[in-house]
PDB file of N, CA and C in Angstrom:
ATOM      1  N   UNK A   1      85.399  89.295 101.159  1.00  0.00           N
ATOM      2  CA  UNK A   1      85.756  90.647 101.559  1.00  0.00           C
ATOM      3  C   UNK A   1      87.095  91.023 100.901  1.00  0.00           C
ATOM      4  N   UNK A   2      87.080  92.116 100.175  1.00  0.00           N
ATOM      5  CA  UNK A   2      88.329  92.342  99.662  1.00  0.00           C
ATOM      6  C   UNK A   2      89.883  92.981 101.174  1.00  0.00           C
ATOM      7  N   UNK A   3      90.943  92.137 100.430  1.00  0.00           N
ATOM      8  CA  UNK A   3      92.169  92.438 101.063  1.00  0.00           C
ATOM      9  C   UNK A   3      93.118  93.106 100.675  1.00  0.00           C
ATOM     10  N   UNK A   4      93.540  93.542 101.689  1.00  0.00           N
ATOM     11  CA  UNK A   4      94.891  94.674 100.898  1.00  0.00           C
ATOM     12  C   UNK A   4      96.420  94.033 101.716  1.00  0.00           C
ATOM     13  N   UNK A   5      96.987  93.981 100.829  1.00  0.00           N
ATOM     14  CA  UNK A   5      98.471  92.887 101.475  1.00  0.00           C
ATOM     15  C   UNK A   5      99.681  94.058 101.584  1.00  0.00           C
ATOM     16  N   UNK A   6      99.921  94.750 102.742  1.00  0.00           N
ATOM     17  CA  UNK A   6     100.957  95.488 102.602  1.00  0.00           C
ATOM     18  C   UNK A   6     102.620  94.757 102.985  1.00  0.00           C
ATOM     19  N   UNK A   7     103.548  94.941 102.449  1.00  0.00           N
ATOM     20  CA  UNK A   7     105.065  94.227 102.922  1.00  0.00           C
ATOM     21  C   UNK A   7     105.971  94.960 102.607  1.00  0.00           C
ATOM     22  N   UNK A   8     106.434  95.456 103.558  1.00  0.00           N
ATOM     23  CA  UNK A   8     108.186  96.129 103.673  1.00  0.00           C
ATOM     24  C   UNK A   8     109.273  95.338 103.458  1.00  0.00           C
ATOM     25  N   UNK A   9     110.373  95.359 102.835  1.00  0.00           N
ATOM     26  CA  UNK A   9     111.825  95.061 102.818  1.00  0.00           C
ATOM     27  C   UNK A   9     112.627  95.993 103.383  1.00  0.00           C
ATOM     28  N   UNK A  10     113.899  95.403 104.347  1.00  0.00           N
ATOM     29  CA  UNK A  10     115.249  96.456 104.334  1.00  0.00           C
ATOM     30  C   UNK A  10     115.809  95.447 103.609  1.00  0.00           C
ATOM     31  N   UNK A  11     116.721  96.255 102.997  1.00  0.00           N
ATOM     32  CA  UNK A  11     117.559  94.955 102.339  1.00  0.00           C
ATOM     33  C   UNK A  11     119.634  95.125 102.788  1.00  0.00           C
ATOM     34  N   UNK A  12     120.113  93.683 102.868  1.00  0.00           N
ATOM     35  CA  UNK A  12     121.118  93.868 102.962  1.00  0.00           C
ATOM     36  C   UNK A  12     122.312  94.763 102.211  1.00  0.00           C
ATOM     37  N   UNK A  13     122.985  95.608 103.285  1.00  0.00           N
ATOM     38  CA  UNK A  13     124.073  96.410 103.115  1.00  0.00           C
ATOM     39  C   UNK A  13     124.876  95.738 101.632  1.00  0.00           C
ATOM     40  N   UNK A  14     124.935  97.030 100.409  1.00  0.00           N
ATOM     41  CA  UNK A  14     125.233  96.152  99.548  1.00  0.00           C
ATOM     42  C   UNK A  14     124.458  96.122  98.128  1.00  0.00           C
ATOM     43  N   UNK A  15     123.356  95.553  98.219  1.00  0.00           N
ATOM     44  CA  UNK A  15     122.185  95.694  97.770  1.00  0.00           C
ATOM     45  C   UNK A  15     122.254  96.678  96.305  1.00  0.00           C
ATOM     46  N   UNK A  16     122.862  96.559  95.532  1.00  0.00           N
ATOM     47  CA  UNK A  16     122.802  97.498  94.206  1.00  0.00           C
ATOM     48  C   UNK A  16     121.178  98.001  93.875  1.00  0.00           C
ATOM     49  N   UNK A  17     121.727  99.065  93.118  1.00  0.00           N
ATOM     50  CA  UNK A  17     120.680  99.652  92.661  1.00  0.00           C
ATOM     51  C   UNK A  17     120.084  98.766  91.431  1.00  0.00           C
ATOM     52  N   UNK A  18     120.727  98.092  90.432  1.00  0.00           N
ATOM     53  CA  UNK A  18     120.196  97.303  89.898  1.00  0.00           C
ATOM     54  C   UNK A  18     119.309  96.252  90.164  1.00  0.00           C
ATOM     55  N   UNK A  19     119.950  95.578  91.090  1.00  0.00           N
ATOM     56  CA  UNK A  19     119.382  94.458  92.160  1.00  0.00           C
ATOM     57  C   UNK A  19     117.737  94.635  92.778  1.00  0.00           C
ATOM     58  N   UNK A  20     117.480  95.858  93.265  1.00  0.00           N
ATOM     59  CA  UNK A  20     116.487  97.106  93.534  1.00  0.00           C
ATOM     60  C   UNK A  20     116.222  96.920  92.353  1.00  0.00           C
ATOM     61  N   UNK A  21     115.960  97.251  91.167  1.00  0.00           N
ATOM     62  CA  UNK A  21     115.506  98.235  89.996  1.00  0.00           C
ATOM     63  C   UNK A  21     114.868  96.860  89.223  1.00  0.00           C
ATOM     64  N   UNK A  22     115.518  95.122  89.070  1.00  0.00           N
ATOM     65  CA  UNK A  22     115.107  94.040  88.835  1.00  0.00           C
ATOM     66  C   UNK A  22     114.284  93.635  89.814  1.00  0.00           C
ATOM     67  N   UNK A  23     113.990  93.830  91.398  1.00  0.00           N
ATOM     68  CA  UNK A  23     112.818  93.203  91.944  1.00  0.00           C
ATOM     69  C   UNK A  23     111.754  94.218  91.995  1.00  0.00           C
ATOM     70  N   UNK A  24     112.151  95.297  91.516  1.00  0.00           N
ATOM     71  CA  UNK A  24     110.438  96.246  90.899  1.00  0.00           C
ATOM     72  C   UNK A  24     110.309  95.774  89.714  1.00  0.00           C
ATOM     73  N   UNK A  25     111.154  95.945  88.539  1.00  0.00           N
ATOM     74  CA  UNK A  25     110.506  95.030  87.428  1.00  0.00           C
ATOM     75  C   UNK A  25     109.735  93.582  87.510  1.00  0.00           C
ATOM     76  N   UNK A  26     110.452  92.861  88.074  1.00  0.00           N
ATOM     77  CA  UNK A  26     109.753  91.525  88.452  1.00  0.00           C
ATOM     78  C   UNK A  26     108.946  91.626  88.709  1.00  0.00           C
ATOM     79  N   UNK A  27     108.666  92.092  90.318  1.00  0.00           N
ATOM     80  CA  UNK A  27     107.143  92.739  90.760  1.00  0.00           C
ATOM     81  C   UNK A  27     106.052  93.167  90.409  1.00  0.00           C
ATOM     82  N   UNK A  28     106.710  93.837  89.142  1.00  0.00           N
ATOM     83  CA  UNK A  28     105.609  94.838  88.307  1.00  0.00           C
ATOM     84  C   UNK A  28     105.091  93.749  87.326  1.00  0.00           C
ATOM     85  N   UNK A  29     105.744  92.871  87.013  1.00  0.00           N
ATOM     86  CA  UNK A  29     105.562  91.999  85.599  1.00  0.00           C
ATOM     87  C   UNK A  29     104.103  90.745  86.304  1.00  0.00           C
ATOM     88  N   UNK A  30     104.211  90.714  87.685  1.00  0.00           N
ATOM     89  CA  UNK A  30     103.191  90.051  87.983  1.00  0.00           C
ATOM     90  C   UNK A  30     102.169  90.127  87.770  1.00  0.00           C
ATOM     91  N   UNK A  31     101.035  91.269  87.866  1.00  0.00           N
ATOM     92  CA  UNK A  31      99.730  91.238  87.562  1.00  0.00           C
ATOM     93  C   UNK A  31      99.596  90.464  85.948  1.00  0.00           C
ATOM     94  N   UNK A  32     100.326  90.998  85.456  1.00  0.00           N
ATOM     95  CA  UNK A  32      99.911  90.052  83.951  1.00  0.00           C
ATOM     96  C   UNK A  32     100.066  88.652  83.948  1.00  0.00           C
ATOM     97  N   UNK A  33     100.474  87.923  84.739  1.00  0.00           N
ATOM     98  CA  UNK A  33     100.689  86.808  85.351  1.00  0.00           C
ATOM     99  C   UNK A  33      99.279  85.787  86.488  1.00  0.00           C
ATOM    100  N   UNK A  34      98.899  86.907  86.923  1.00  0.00           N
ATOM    101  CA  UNK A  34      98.124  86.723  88.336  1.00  0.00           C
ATOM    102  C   UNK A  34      97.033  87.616  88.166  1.00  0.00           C
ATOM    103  N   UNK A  35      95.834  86.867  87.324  1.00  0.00           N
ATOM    104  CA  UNK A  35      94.912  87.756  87.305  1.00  0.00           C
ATOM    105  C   UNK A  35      93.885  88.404  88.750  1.00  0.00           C
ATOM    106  N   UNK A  36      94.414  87.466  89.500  1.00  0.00           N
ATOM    107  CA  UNK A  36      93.603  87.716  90.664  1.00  0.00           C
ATOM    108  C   UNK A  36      94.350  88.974  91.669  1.00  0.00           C
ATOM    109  N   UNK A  37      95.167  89.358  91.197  1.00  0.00           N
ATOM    110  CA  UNK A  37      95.888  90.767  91.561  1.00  0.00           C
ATOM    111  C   UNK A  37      94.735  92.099  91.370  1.00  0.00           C
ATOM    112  N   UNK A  38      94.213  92.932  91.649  1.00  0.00           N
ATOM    113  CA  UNK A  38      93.398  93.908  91.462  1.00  0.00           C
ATOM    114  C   UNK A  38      93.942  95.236  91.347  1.00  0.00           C
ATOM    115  N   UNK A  39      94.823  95.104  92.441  1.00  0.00           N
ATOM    116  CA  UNK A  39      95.717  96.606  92.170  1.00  0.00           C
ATOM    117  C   UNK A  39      97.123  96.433  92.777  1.00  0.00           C
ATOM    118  N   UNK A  40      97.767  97.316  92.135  1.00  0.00           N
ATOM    119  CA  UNK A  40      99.552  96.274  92.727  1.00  0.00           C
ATOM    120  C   UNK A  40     100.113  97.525  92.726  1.00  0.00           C
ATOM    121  N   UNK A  41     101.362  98.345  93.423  1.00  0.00           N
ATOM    122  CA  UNK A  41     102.266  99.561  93.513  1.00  0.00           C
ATOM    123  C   UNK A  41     103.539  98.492  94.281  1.00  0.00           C
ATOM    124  N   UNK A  42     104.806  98.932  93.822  1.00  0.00           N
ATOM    125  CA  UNK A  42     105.787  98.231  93.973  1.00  0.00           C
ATOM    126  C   UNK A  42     106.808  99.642  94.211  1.00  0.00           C
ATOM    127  N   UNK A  43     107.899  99.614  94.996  1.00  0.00           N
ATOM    128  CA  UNK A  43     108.642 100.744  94.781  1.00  0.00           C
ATOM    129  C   UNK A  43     109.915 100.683  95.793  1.00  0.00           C
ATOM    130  N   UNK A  44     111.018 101.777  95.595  1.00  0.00           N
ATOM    131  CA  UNK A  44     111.469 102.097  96.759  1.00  0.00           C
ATOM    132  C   UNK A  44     110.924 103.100  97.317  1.00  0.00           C
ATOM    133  N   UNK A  45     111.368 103.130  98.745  1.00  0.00           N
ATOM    134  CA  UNK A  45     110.739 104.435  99.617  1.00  0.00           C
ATOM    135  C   UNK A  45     111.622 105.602  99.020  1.00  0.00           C
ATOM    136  N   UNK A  46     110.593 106.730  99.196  1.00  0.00           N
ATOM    137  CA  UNK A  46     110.949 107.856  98.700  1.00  0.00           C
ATOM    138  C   UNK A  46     111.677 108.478  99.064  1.00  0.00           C
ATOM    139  N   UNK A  47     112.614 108.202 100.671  1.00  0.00           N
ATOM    140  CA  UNK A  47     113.341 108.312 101.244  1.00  0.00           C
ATOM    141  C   UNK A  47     112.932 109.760 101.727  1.00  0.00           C
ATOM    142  N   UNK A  48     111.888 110.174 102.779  1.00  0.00           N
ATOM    143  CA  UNK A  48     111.355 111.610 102.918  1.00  0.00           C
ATOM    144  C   UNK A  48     111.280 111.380 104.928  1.00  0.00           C
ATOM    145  N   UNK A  49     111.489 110.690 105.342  1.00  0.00           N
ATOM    146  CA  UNK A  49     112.064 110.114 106.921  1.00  0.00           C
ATOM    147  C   UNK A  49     113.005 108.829 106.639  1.00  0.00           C
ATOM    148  N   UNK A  50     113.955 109.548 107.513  1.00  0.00           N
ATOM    149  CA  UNK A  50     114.902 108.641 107.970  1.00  0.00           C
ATOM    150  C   UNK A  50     114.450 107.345 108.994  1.00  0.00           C
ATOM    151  N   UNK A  51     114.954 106.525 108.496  1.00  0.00           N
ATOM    152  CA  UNK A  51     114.732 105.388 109.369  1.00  0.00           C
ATOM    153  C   UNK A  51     113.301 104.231 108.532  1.00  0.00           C
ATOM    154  N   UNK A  52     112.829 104.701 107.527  1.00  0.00           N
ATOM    155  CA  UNK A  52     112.043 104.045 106.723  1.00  0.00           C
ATOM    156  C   UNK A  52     112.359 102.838 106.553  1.00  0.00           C
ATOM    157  N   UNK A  53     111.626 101.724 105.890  1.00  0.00           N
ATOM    158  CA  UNK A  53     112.361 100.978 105.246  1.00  0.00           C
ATOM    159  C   UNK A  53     112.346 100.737 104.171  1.00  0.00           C
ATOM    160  N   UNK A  54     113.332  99.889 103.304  1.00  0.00           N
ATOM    161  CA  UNK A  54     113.871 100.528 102.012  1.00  0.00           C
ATOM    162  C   UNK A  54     112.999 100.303 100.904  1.00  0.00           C
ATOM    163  N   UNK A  55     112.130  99.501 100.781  1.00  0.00           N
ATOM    164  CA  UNK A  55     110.861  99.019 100.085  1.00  0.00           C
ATOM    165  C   UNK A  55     109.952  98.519  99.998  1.00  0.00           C
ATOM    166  N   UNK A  56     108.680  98.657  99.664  1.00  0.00           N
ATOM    167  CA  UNK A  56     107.139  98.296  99.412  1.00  0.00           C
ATOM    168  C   UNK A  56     106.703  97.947  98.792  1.00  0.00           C
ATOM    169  N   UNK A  57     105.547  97.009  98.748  1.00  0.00           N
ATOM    170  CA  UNK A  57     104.277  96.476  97.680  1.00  0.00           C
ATOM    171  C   UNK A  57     102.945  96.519  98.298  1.00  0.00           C
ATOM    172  N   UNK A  58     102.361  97.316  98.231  1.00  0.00           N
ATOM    173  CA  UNK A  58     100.787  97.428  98.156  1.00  0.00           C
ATOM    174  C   UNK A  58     100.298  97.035  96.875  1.00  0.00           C
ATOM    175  N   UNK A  59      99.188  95.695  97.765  1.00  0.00           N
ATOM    176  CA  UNK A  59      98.669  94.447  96.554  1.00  0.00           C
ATOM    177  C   UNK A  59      97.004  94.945  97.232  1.00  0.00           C
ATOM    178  N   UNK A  60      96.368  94.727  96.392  1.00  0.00           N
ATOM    179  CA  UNK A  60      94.990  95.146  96.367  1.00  0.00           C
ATOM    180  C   UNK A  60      93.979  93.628  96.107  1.00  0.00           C
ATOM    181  N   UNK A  61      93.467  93.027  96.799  1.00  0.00           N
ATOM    182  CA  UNK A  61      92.634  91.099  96.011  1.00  0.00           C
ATOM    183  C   UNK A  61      91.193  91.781  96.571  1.00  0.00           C
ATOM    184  N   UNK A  62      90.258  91.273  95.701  1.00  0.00           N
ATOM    185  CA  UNK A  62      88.686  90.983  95.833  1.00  0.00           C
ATOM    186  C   UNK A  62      88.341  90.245  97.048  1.00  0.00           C
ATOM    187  N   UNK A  63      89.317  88.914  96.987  1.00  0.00           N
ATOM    188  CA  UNK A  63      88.889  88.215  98.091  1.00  0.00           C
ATOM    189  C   UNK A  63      90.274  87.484  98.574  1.00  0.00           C
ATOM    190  N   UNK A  64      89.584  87.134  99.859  1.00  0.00           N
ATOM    191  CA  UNK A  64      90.869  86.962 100.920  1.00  0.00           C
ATOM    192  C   UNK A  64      91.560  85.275  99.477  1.00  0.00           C
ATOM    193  N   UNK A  65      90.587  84.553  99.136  1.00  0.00           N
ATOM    194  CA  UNK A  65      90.818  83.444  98.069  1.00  0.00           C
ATOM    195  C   UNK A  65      91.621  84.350  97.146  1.00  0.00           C
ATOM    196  N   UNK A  66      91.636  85.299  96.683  1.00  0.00           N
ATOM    197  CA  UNK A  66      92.297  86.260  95.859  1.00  0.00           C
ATOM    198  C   UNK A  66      94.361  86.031  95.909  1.00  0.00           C
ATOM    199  N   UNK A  67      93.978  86.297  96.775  1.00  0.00           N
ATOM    200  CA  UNK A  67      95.402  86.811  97.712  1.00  0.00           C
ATOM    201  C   UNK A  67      96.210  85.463  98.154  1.00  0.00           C
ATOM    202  N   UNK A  68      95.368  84.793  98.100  1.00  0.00           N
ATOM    203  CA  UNK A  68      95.769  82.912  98.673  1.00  0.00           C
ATOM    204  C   UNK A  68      96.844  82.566  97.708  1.00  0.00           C
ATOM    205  N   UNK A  69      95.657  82.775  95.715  1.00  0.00           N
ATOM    206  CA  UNK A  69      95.989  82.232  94.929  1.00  0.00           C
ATOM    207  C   UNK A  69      97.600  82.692  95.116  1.00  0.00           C
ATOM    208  N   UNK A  70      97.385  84.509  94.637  1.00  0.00           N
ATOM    209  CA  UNK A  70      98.683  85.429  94.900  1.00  0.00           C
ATOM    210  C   UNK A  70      99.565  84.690  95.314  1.00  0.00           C
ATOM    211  N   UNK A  71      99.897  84.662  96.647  1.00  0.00           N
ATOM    212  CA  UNK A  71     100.792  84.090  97.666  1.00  0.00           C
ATOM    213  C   UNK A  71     101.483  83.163  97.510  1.00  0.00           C
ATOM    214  N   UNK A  72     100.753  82.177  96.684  1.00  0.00           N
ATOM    215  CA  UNK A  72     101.386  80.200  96.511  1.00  0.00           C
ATOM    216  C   UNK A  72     101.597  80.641  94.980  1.00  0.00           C
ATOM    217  N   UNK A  73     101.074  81.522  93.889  1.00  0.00           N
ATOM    218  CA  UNK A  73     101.637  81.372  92.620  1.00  0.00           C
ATOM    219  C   UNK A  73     103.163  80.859  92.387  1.00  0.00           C
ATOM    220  N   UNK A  74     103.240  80.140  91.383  1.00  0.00           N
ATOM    221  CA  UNK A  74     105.043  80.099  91.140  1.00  0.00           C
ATOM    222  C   UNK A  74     105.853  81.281  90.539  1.00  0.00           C
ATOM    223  N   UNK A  75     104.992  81.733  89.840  1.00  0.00           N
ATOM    224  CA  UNK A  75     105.569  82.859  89.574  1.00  0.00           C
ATOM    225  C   UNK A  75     106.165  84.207  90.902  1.00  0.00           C
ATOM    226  N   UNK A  76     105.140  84.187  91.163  1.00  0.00           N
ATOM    227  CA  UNK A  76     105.592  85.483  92.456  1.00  0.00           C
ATOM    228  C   UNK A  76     106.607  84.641  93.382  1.00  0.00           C
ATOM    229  N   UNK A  77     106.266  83.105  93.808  1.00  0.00           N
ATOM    230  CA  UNK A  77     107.555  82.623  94.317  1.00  0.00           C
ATOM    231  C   UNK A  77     108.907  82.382  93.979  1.00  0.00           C
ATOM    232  N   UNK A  78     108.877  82.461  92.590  1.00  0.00           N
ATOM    233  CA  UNK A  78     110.164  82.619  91.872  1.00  0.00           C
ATOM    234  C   UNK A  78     110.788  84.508  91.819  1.00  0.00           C
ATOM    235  N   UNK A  79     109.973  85.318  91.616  1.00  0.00           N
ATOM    236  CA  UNK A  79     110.191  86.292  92.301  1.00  0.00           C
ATOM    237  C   UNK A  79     110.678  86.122  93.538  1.00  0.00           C
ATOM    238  N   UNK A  80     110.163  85.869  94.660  1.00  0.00           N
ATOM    239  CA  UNK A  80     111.031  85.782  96.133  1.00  0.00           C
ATOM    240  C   UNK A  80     112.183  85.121  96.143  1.00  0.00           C
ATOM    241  N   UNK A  81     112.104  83.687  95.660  1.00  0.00           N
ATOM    242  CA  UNK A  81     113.296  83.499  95.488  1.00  0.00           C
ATOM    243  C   UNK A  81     114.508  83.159  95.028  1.00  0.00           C
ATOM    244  N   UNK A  82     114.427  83.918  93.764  1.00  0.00           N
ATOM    245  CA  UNK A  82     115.729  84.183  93.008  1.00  0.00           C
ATOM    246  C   UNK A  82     115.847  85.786  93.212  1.00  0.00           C
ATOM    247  N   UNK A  83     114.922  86.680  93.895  1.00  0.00           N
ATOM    248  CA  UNK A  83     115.376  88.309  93.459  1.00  0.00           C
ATOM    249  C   UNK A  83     115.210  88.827  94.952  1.00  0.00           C
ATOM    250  N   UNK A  84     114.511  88.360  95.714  1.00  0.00           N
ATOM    251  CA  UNK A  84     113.816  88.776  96.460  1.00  0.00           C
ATOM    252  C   UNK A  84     114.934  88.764  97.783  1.00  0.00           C
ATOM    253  N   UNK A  85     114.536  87.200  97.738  1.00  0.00           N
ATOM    254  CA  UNK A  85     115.257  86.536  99.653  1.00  0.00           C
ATOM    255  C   UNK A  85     116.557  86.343  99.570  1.00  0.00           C
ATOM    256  N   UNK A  86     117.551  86.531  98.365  1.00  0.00           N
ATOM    257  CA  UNK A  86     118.744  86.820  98.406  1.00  0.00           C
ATOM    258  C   UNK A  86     119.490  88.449  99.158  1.00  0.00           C
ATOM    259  N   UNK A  87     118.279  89.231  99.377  1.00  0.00           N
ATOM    260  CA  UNK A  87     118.958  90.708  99.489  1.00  0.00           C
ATOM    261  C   UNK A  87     118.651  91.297 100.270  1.00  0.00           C
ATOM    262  N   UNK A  88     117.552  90.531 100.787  1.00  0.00           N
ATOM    263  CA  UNK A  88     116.644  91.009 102.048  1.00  0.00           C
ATOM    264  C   UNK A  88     116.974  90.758 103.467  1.00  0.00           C
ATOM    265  N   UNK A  89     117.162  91.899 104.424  1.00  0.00           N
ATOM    266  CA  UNK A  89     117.988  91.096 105.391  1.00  0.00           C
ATOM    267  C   UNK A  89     116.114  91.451 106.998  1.00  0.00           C
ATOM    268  N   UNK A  90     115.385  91.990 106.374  1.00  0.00           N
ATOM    269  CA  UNK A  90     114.100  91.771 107.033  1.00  0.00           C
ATOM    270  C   UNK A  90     112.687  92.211 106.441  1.00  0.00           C
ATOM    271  N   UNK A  91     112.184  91.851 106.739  1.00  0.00           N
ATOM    272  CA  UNK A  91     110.625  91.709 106.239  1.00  0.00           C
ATOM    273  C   UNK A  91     109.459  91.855 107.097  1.00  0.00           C
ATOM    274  N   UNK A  92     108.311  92.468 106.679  1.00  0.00           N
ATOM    275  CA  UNK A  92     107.464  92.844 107.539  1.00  0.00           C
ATOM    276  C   UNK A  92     106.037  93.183 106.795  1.00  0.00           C
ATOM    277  N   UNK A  93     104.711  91.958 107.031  1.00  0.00           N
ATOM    278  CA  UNK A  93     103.673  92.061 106.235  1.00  0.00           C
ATOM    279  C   UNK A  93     102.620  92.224 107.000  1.00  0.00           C
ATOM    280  N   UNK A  94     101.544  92.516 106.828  1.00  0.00           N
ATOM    281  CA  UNK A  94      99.636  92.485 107.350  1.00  0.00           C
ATOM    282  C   UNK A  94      98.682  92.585 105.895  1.00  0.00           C
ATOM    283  N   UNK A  95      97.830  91.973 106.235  1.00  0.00           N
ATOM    284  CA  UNK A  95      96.982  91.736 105.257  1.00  0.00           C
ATOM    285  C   UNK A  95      95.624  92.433 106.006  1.00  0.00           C
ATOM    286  N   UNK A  96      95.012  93.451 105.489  1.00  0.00           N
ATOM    287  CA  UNK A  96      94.108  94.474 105.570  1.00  0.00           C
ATOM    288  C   UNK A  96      92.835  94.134 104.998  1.00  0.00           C
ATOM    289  N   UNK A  97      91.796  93.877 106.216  1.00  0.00           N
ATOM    290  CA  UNK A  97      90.251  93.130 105.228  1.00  0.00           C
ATOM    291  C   UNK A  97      89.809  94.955 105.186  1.00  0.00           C
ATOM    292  N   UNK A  98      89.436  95.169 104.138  1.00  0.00           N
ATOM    293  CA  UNK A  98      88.880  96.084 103.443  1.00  0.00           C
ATOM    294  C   UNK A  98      86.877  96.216 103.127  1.00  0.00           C
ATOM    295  N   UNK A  99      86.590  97.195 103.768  1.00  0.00           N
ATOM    296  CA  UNK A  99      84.879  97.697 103.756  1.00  0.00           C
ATOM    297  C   UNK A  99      84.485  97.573 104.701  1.00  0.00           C
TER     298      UNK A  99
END
């Protein structure tokens, strides 16, 4: 059954815009990495309500095995943590069975 992996960041007070602007690049650089990715959007919030939080990744997998691979890759874990879990001061995920 295909899954959809949604996850919020706030990130710690501080937090450059660069800092931001390298864990969307990173992010983005994954699917070419992780073929088992299907559809991927990475971003900050558009900031259109207050109280949001400060960023998103909607990941799109075929199968829940899809999303497994995703999850344990080294790559996306080297994403978390060298860019990721340094800046992040909370986090918040669900994984969505889809059809």
């Amino acid at each position: 059954m295909p899954v959809r992996h949604v996850v919020v960041f706030r990130f710690h007070d501080g937090t450059t815009a660069e800092q931001r602007a390298t864990i969307a690049a990173e992010l983005r650089a994954l699917p070419a990495a992780i073929p088992e990715i299907a559809s991927y959007t990475v971003g900050d919030d558009a900031g259109l309500v207050e109280g949001n939080w400060d960023f998103a990744v909607v990941a799109d997998f075929a199968t829940t095995d899809d999303y497994f691979t995703y999850r344990e890759h080294p790559d996306h874990q080297a994403v978390i943590a060298t860019h990721i879990r340094p800046v992040v001061s909370e986090r918040a995920s669900a994984q969505i069975e889809l059809g």
